[in-house]
Protein backbone atom coordinates (compact mmCIF):
# COMPACT_ATOMS: atom_id res chain seq x y z
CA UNK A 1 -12.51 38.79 14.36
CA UNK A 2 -14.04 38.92 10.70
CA UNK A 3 -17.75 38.70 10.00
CA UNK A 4 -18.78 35.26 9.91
CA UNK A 5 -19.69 34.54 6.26
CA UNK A 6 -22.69 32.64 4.91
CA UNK A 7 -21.02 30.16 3.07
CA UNK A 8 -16.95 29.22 2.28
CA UNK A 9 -16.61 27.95 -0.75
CA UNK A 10 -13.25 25.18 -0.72
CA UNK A 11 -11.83 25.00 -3.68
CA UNK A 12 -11.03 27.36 -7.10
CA UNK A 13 -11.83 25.15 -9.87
CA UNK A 14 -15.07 25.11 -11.86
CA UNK A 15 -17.24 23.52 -9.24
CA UNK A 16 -15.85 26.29 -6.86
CA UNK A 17 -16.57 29.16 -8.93
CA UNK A 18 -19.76 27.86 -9.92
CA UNK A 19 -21.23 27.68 -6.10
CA UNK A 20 -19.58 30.77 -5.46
CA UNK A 21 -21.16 32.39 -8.38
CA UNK A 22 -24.54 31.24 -7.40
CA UNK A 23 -24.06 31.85 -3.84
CA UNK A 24 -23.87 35.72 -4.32
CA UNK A 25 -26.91 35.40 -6.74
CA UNK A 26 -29.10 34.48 -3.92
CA UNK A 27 -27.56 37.07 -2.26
CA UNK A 28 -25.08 35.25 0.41
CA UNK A 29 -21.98 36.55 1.53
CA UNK A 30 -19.55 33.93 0.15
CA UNK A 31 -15.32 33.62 0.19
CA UNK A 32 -13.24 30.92 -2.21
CA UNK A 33 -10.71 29.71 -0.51
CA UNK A 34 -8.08 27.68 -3.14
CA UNK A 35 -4.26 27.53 -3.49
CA UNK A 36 -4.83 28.93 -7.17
CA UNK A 37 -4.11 25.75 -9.24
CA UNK A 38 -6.67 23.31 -10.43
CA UNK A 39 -6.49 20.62 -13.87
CA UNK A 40 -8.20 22.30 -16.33
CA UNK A 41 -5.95 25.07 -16.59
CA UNK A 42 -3.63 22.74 -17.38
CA UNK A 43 -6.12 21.50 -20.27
CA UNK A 44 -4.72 22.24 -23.89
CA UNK A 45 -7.68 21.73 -25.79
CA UNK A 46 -11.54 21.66 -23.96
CA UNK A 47 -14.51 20.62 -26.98
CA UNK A 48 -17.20 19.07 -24.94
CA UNK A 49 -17.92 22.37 -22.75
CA UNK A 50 -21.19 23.90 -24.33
CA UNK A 51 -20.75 27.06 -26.04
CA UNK A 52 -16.96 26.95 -25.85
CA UNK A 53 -15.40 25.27 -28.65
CA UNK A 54 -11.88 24.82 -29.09
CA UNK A 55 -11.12 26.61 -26.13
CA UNK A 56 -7.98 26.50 -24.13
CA UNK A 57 -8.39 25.10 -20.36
CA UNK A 58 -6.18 28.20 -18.94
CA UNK A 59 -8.90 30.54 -21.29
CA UNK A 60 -12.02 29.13 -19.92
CA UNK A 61 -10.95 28.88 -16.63
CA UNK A 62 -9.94 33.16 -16.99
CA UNK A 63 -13.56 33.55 -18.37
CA UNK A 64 -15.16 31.58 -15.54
CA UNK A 65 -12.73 33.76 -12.90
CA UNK A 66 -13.37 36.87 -15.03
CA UNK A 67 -17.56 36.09 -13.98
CA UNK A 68 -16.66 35.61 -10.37
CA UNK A 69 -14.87 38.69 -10.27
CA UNK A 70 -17.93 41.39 -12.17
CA UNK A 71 -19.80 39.77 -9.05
CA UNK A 72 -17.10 40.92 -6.56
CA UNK A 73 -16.28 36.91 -5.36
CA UNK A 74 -13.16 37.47 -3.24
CA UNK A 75 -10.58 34.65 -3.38
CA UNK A 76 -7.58 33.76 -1.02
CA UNK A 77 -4.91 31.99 -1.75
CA UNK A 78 -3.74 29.63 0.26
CA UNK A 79 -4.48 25.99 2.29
CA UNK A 80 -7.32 24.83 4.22
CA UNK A 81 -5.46 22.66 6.70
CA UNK A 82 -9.10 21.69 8.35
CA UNK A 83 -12.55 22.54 9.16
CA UNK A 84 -14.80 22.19 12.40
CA UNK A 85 -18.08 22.66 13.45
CA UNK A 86 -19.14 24.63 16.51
CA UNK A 87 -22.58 24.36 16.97
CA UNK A 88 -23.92 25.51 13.50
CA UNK A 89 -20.86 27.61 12.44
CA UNK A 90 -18.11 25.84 11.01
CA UNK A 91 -14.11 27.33 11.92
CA UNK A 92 -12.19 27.13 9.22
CA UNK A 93 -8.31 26.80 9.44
CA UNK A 94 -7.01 28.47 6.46
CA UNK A 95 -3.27 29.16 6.55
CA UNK A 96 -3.38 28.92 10.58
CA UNK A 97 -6.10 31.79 10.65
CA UNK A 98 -9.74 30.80 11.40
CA UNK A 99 -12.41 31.82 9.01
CA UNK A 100 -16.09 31.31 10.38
CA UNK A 101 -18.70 30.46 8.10
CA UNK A 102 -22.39 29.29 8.40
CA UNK A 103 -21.67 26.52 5.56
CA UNK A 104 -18.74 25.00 3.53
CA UNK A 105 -19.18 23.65 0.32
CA UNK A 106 -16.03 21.14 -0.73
CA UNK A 107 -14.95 22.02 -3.87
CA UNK A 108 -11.32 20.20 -4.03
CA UNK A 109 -11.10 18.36 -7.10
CA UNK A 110 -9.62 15.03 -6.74
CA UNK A 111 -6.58 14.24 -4.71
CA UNK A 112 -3.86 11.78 -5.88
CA UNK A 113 -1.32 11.75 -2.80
CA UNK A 114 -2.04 8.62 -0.77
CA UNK A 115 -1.97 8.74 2.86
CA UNK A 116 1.31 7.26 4.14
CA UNK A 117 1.44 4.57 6.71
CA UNK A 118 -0.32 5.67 10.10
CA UNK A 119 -0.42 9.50 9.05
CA UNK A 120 -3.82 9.43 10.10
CA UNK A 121 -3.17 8.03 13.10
CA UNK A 122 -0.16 10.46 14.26
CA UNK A 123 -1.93 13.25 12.47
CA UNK A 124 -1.44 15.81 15.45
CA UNK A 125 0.73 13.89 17.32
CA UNK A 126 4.04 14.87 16.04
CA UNK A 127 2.56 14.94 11.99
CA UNK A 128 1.42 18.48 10.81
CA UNK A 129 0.15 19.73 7.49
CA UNK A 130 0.87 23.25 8.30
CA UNK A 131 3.98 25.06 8.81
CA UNK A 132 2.74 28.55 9.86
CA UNK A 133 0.23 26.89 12.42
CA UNK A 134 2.75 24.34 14.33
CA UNK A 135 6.06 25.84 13.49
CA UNK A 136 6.97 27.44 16.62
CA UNK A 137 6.49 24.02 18.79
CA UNK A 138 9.42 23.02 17.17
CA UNK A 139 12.38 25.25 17.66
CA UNK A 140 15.37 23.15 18.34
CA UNK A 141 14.23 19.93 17.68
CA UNK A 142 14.71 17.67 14.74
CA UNK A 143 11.82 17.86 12.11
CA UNK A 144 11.55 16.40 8.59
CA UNK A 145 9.81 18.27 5.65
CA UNK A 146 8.10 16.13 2.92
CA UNK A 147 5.64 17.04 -0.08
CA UNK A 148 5.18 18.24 -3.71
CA UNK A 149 3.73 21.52 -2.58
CA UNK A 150 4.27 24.27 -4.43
CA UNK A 151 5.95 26.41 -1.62
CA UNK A 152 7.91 23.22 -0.08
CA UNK A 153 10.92 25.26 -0.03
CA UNK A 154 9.68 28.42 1.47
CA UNK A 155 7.97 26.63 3.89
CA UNK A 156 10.94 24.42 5.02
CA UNK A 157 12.95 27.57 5.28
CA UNK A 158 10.48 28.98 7.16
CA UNK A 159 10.66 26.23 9.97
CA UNK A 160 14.23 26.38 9.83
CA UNK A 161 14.04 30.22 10.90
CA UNK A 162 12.15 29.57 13.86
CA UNK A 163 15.28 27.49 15.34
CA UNK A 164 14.10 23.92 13.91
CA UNK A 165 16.79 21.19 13.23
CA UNK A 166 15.37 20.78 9.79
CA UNK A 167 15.92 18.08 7.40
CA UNK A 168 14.40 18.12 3.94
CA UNK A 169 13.13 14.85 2.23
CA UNK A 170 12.42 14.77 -1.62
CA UNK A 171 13.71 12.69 -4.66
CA UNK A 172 14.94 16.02 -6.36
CA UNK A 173 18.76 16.69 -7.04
CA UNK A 174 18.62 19.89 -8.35
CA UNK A 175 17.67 22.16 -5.64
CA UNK A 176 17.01 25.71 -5.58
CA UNK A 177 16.70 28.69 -2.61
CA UNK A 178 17.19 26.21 0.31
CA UNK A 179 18.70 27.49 3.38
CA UNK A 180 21.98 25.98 3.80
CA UNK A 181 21.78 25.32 7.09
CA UNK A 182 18.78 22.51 5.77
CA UNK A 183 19.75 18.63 5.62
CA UNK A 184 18.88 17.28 2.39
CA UNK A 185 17.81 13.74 2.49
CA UNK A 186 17.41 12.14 -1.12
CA UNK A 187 14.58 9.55 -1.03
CA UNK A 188 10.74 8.69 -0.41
CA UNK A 189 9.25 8.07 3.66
CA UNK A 190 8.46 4.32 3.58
CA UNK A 191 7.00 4.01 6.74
CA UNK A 192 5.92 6.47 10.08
CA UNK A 193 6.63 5.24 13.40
CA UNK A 194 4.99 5.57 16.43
CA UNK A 195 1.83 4.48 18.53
CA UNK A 196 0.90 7.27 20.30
CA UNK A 197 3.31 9.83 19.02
CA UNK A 198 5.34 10.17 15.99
CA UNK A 199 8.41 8.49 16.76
CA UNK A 200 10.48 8.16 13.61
CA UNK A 201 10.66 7.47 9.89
CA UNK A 202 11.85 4.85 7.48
CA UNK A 203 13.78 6.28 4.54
CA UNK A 204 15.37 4.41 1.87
CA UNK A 205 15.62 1.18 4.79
CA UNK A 206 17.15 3.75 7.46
CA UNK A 207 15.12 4.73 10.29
CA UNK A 208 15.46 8.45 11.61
CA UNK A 209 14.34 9.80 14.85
CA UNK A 210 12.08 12.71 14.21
CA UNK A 211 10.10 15.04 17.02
CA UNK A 212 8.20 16.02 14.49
CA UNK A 213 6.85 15.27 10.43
CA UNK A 214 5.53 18.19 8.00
CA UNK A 215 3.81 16.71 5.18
CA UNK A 216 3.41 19.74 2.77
CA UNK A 217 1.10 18.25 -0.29
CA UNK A 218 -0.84 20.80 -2.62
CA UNK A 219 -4.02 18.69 -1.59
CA UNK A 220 -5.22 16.68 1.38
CA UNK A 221 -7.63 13.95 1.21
CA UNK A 222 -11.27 15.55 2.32
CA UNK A 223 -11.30 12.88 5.54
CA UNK A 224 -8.51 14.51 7.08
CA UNK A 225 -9.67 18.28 6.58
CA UNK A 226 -12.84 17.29 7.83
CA UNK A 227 -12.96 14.72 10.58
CA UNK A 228 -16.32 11.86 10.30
CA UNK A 229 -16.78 13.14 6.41
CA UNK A 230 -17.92 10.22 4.77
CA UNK A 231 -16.05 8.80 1.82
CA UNK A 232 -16.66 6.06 -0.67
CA UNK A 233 -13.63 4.61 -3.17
CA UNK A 234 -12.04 8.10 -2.07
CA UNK A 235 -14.81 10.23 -3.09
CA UNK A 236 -16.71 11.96 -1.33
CA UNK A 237 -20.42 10.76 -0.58
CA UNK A 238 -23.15 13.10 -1.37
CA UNK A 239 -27.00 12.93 -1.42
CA UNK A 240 -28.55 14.75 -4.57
CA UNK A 241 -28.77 18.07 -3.27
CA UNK A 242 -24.82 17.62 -3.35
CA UNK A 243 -25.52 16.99 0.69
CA UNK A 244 -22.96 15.73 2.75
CA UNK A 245 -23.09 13.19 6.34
CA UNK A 246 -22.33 16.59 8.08
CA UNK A 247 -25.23 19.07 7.76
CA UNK A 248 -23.99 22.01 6.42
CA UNK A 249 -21.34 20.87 4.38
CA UNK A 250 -21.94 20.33 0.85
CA UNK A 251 -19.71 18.93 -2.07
CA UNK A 252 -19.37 18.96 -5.70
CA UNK A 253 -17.18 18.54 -8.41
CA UNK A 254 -13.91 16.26 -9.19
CA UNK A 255 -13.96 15.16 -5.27
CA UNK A 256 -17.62 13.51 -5.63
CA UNK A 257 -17.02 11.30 -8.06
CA UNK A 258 -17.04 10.59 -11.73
CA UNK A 259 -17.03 11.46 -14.95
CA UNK A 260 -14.70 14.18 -14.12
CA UNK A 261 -15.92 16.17 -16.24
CA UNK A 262 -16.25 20.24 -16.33
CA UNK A 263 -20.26 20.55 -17.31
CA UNK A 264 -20.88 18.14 -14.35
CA UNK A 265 -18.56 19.99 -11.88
CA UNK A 266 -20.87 23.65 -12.68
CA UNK A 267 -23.86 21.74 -12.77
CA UNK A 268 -23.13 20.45 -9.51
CA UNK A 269 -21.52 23.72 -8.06
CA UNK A 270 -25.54 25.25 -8.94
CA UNK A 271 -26.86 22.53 -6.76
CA UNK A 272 -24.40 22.78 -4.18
CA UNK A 273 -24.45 26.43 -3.58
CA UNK A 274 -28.94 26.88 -3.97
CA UNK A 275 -29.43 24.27 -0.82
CA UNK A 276 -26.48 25.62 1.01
CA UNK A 277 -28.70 29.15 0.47
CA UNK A 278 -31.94 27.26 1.42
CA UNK A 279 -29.58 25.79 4.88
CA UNK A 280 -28.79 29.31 5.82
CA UNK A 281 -31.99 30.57 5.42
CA UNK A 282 -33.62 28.10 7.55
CA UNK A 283 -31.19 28.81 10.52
CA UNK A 284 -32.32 32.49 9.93
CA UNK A 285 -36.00 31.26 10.66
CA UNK A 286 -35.06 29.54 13.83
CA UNK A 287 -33.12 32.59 15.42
């Protein structure tokens, strides 16, 4: 098992690297954990960030990962499908392998998807957000795959390799590197059924018996990584030392709330990532 690190940083955007950043300065061990693609590198033009006029989002965003990097920040790339705490170490399931950490700082930006009808609900009971972590429950029964994330495709080949009976929802036509033996279904999921399990879905006024429902999204609301967080008008609710309901857990950024705005996201990261210091240090004195 890997060394339990002082603080997991959620998230690879400015408020990310910020905390991160600030984390090693007070000399914490610290990890970013991100799936590599955040708005302002989409950005074509940034004026309002001080000291960087005219700038490019994809060229700040290199200079603020070229900073994180002379200070030896580690990334990886991938999901966090959710986080727990255990006493006062949280376990962090990042691409189906647990990462331990003393605290988490959120970092996520915003998230547009909406949850679907009783997702939450059935969340674990026949509804998974991760392929490599629930795949192999599935071989030989009939499973849908549904999402914008980036690796959709892999991943839906990837269940189908494990014996699934997979069938691949999305309103695409032209599709590329899908395995053949893949049922393409052209529409958008309407509805989940099920009370206690997942039962079925409703596509385009069809319903289709399902044993089980990936829902592959590049983000996932901050309530269903982390179960009890507290959320307001789908932000996440923070006190001003970027505190969170859960002790230990700090946010910052895009997913706290507006203006979404990049000098407020590092300001915030700062905050986020000195008190998460000052939390880890206090559970030092109490050992």
């Amino acid at each position: 098992m890997e060394d339990t690190l002082d603080i997991a940083v959620i998230g690879g955007g400015p408020a990310g690297l910020s905390a991160a950043i600030n984390a090693v300065l007070r000399n914490k061990s610290v990890k970013i954990f991100t799936n590599a693609l955040n708005y302002l590198q989409k950005a074509e033009k940034v004026d309002n960030y001080l000291g960087f006029y005219n700038i490019s989002g994809q060229e700040l965003m290199e200079k603020f990962v070229d900073h994180a990097n002379k200070l030896n920040v580690s990334f990886e790339y991938g999901k966090v499908i959710d986080i727990m705490k255990y006493n006062d170490m949280f376990m962090i399931n990042f691409n189906g392998k647990i990462i331990n950490a003393k605290a988490v700082v959120l970092a996520l930006g915003i998230t547009k998807e909406k949850m679907l009808n009783n997702e939450e609900k059935l969340l674990g009971k026949g509804i998974s957000y991760c392929a490599t972590c629930d795949g192999a429950l599935y071989k030989g029964k009939n499973i849908a795959v549904y999402g914008n994330a980036d690796d959709i495709i892999e991943e839906a080949n990837f269940l189908s390799s494990l014996g699934a009976n997979v069938n691949y929802i999305t309103v695409k036509k032209d599709i590329k590197g899908l395995n053949q033996n893949i049922n393409v279904i052209n529409g958008i999921i309407s509805d989940i059924i099920g009370d206690n399990k997942l039962e079925g879905i409703i596509i385009n006024d069809k319903y289709i018996k399902l044993d089980g429902l990936f829902l592959l999204r590049n983000s996932i609301a901050p309530n269903s990584i982390v179960k009890d967080l507290i959320l307001e008008d789908g932000y996440i609710v923070v006190n001003r030392n970027m505190e969170t309901n859960i002790k230990g857990i700090y946010a910052c950024g895009d997913c706290k709330g507006k203006p979404l705005q990049i000098s407020k996201a590092t300001g915030e990261g700062l905050v986020a990532a000195q008190n998460a210091a000052k939390y880890i240090d206090k559970l030092k004195e109490m050992i």
